[in-house]
PDB file of N, CA and C in Angstrom:
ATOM      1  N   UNK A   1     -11.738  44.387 224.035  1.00  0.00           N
ATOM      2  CA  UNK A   1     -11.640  44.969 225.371  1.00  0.00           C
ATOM      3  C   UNK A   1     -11.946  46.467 225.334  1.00  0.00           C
ATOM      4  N   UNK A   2     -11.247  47.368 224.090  1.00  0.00           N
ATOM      5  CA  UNK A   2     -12.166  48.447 224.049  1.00  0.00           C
ATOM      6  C   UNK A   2     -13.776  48.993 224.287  1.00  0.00           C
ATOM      7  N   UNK A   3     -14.233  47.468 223.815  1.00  0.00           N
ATOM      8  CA  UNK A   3     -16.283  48.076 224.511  1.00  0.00           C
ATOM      9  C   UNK A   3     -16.125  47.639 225.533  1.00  0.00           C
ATOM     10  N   UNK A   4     -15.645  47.827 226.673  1.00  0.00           N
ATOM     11  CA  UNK A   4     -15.761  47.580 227.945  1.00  0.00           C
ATOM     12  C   UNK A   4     -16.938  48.389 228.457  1.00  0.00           C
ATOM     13  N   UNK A   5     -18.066  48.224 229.479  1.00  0.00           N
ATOM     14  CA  UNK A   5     -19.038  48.814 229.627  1.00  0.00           C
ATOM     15  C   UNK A   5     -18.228  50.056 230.292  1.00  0.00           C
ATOM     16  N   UNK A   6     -19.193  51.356 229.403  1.00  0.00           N
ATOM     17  CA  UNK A   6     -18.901  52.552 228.968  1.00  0.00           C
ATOM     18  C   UNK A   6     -19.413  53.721 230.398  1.00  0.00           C
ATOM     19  N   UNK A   7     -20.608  52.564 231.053  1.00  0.00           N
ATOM     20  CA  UNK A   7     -21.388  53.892 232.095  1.00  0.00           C
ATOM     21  C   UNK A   7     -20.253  53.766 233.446  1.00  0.00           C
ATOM     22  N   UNK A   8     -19.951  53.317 233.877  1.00  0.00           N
ATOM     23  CA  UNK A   8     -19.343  53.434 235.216  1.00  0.00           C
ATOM     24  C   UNK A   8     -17.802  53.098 235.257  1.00  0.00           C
ATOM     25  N   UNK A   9     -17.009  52.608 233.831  1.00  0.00           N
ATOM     26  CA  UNK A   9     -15.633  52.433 234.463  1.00  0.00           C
ATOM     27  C   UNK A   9     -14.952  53.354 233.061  1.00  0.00           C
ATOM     28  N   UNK A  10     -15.344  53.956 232.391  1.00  0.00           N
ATOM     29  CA  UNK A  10     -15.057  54.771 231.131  1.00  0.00           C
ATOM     30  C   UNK A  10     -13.705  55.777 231.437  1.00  0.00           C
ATOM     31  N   UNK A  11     -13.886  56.057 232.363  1.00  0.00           N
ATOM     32  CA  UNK A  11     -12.615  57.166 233.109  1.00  0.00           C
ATOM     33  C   UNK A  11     -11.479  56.495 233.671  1.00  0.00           C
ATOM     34  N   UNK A  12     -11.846  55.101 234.415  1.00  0.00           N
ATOM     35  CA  UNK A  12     -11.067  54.133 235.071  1.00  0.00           C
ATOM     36  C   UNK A  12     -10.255  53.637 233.754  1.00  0.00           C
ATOM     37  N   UNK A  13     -10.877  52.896 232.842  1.00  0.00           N
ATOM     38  CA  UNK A  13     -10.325  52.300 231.592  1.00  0.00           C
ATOM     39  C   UNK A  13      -9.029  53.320 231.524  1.00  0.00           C
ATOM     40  N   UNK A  14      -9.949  54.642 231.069  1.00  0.00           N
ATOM     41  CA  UNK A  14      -8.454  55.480 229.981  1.00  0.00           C
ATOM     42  C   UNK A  14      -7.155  55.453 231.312  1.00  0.00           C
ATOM     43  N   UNK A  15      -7.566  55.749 232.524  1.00  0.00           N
ATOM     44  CA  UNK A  15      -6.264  55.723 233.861  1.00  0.00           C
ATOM     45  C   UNK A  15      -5.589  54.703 233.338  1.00  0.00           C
ATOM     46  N   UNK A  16      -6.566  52.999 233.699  1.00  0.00           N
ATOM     47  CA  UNK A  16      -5.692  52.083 233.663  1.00  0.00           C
ATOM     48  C   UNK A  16      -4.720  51.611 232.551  1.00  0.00           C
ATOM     49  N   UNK A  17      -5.201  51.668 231.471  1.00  0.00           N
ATOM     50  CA  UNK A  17      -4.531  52.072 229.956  1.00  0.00           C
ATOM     51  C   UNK A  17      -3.703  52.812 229.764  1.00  0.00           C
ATOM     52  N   UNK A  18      -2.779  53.344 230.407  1.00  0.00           N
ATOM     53  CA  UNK A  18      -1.866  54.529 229.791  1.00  0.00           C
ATOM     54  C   UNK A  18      -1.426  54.400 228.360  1.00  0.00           C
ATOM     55  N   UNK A  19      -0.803  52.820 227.981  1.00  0.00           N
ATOM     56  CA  UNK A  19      -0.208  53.493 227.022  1.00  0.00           C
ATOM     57  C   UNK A  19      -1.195  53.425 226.298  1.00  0.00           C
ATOM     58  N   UNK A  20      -0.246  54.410 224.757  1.00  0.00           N
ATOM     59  CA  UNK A  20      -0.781  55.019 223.726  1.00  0.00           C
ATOM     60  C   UNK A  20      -1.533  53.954 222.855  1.00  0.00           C
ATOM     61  N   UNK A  21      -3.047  54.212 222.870  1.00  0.00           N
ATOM     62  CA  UNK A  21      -3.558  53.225 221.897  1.00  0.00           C
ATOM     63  C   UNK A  21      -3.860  54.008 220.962  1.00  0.00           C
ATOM     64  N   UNK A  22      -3.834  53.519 219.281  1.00  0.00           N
ATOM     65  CA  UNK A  22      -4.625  54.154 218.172  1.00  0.00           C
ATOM     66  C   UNK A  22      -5.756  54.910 218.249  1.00  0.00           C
ATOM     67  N   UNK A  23      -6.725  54.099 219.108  1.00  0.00           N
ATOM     68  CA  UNK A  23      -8.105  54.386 218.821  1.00  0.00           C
ATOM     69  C   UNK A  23      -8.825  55.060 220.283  1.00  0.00           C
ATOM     70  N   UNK A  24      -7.707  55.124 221.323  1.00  0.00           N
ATOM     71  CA  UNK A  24      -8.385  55.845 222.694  1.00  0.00           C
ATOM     72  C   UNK A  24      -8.394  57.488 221.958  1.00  0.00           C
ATOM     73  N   UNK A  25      -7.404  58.279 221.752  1.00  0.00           N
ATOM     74  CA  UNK A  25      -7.839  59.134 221.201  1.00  0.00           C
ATOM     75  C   UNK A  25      -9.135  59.882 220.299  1.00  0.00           C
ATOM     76  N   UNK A  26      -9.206  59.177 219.931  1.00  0.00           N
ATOM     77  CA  UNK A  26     -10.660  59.164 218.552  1.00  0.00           C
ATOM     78  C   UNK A  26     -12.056  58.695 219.415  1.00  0.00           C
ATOM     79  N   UNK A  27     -11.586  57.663 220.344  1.00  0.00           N
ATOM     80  CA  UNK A  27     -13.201  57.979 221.306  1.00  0.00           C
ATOM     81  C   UNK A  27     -13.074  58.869 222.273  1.00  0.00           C
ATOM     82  N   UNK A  28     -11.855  59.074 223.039  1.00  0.00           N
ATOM     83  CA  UNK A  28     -11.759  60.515 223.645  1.00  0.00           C
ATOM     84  C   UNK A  28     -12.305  62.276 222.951  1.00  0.00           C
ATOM     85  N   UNK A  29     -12.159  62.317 222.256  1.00  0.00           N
ATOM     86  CA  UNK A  29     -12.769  63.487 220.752  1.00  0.00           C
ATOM     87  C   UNK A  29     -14.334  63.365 221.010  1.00  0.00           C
ATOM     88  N   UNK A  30     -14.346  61.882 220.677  1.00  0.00           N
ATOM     89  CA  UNK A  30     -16.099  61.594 219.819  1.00  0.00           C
ATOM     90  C   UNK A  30     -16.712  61.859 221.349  1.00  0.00           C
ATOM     91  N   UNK A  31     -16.572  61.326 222.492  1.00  0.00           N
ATOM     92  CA  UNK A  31     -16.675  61.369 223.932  1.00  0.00           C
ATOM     93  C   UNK A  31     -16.960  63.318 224.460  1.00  0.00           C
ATOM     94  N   UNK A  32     -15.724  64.085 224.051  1.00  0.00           N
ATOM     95  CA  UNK A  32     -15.707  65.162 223.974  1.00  0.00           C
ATOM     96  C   UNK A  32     -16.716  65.943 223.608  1.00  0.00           C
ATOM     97  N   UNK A  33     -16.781  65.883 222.054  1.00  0.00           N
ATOM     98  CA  UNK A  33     -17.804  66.160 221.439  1.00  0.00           C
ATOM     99  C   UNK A  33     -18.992  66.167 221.285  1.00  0.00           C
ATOM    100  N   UNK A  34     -19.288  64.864 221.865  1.00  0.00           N
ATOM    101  CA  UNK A  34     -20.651  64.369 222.270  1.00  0.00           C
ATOM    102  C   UNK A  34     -21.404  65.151 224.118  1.00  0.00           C
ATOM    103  N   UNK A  35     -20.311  65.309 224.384  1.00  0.00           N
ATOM    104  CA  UNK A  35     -20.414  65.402 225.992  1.00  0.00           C
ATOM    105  C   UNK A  35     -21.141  67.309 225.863  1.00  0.00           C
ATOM    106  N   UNK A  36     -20.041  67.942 224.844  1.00  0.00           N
ATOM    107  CA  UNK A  36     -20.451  69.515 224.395  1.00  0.00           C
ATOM    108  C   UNK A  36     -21.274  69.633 223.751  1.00  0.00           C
ATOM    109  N   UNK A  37     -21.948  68.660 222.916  1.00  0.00           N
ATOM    110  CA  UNK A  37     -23.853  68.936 222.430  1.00  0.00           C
ATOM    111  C   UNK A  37     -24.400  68.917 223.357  1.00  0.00           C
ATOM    112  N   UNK A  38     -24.203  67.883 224.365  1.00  0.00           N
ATOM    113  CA  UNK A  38     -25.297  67.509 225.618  1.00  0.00           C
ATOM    114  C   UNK A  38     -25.269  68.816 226.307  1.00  0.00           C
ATOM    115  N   UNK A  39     -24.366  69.396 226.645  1.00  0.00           N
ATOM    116  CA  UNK A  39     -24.213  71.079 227.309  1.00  0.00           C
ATOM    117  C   UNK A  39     -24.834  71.876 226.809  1.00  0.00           C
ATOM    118  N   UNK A  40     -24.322  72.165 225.264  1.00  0.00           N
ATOM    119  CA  UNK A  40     -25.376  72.508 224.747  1.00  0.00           C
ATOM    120  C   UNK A  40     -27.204  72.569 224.780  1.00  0.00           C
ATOM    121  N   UNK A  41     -27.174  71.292 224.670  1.00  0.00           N
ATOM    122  CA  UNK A  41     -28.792  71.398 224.318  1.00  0.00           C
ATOM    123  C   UNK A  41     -29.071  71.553 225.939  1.00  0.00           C
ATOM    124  N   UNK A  42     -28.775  70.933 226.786  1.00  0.00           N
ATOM    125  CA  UNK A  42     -28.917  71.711 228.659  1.00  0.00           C
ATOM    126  C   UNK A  42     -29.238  72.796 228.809  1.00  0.00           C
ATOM    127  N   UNK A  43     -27.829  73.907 228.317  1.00  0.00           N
ATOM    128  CA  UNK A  43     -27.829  74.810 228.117  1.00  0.00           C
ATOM    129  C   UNK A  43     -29.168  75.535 227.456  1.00  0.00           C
ATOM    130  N   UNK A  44     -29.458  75.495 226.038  1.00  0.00           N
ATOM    131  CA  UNK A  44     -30.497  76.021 225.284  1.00  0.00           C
ATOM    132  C   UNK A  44     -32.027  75.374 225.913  1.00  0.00           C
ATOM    133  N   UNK A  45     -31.805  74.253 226.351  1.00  0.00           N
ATOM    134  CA  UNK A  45     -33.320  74.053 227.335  1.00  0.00           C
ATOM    135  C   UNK A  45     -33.717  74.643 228.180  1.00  0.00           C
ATOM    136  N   UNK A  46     -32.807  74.852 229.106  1.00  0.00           N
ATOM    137  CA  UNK A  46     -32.684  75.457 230.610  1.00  0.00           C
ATOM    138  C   UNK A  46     -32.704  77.455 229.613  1.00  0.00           C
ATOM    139  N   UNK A  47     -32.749  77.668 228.879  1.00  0.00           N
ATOM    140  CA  UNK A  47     -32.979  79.241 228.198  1.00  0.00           C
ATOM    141  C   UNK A  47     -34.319  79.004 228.174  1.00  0.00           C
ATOM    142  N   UNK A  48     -34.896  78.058 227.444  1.00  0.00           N
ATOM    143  CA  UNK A  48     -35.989  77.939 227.031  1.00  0.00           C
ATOM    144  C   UNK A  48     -37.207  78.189 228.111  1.00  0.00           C
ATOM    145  N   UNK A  49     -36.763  77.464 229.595  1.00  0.00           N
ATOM    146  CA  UNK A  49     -37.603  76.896 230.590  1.00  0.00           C
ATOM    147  C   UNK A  49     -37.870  78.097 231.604  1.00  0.00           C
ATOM    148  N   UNK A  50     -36.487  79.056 231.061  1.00  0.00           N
ATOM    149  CA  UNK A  50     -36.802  80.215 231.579  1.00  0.00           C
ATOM    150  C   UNK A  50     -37.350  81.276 231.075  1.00  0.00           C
ATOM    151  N   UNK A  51     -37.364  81.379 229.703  1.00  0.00           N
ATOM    152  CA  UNK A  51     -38.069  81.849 228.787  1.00  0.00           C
ATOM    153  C   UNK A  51     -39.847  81.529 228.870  1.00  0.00           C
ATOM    154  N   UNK A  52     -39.956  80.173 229.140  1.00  0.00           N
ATOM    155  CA  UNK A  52     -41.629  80.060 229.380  1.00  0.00           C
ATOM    156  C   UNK A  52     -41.774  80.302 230.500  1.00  0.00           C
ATOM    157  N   UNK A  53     -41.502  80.090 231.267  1.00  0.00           N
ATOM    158  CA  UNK A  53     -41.338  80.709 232.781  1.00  0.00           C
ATOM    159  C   UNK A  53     -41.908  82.276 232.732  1.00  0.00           C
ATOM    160  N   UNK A  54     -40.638  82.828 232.292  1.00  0.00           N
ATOM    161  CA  UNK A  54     -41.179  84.910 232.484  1.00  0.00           C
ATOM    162  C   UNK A  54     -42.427  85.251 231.700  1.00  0.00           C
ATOM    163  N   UNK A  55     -42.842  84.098 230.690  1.00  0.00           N
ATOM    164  CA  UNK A  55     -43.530  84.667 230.155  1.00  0.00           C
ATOM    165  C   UNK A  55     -44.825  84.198 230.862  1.00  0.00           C
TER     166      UNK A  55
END
């Protein structure tokens, strides 16, 4: 029941789940983590796009 599809009820799951599971934590992190590269590289693209841009 943990791979429950991930695109549209991922936020709903962790609500409906309160209690404490082992392993919600550790995809909450990896989720985290993953979510702050994607900003990242957004971030450093969107530099980039303005960077070819002025120039």
């Amino acid at each position: 029941m943990l791979i429950a599809p991930k695109n549209n009820s991922s936020h709903h799951m962790v609500n409906r789940h309160a209690r404490p599971a082992s392993s919600q934590p550790v995809i909450a992190v990896a989720i985290g983590a993953i979510t702050l590269k994607l900003a990242k590289l957004v971030i450093v693209a969107q530099k980039i796009m303005e960077g070819v841009v002025a120039e």
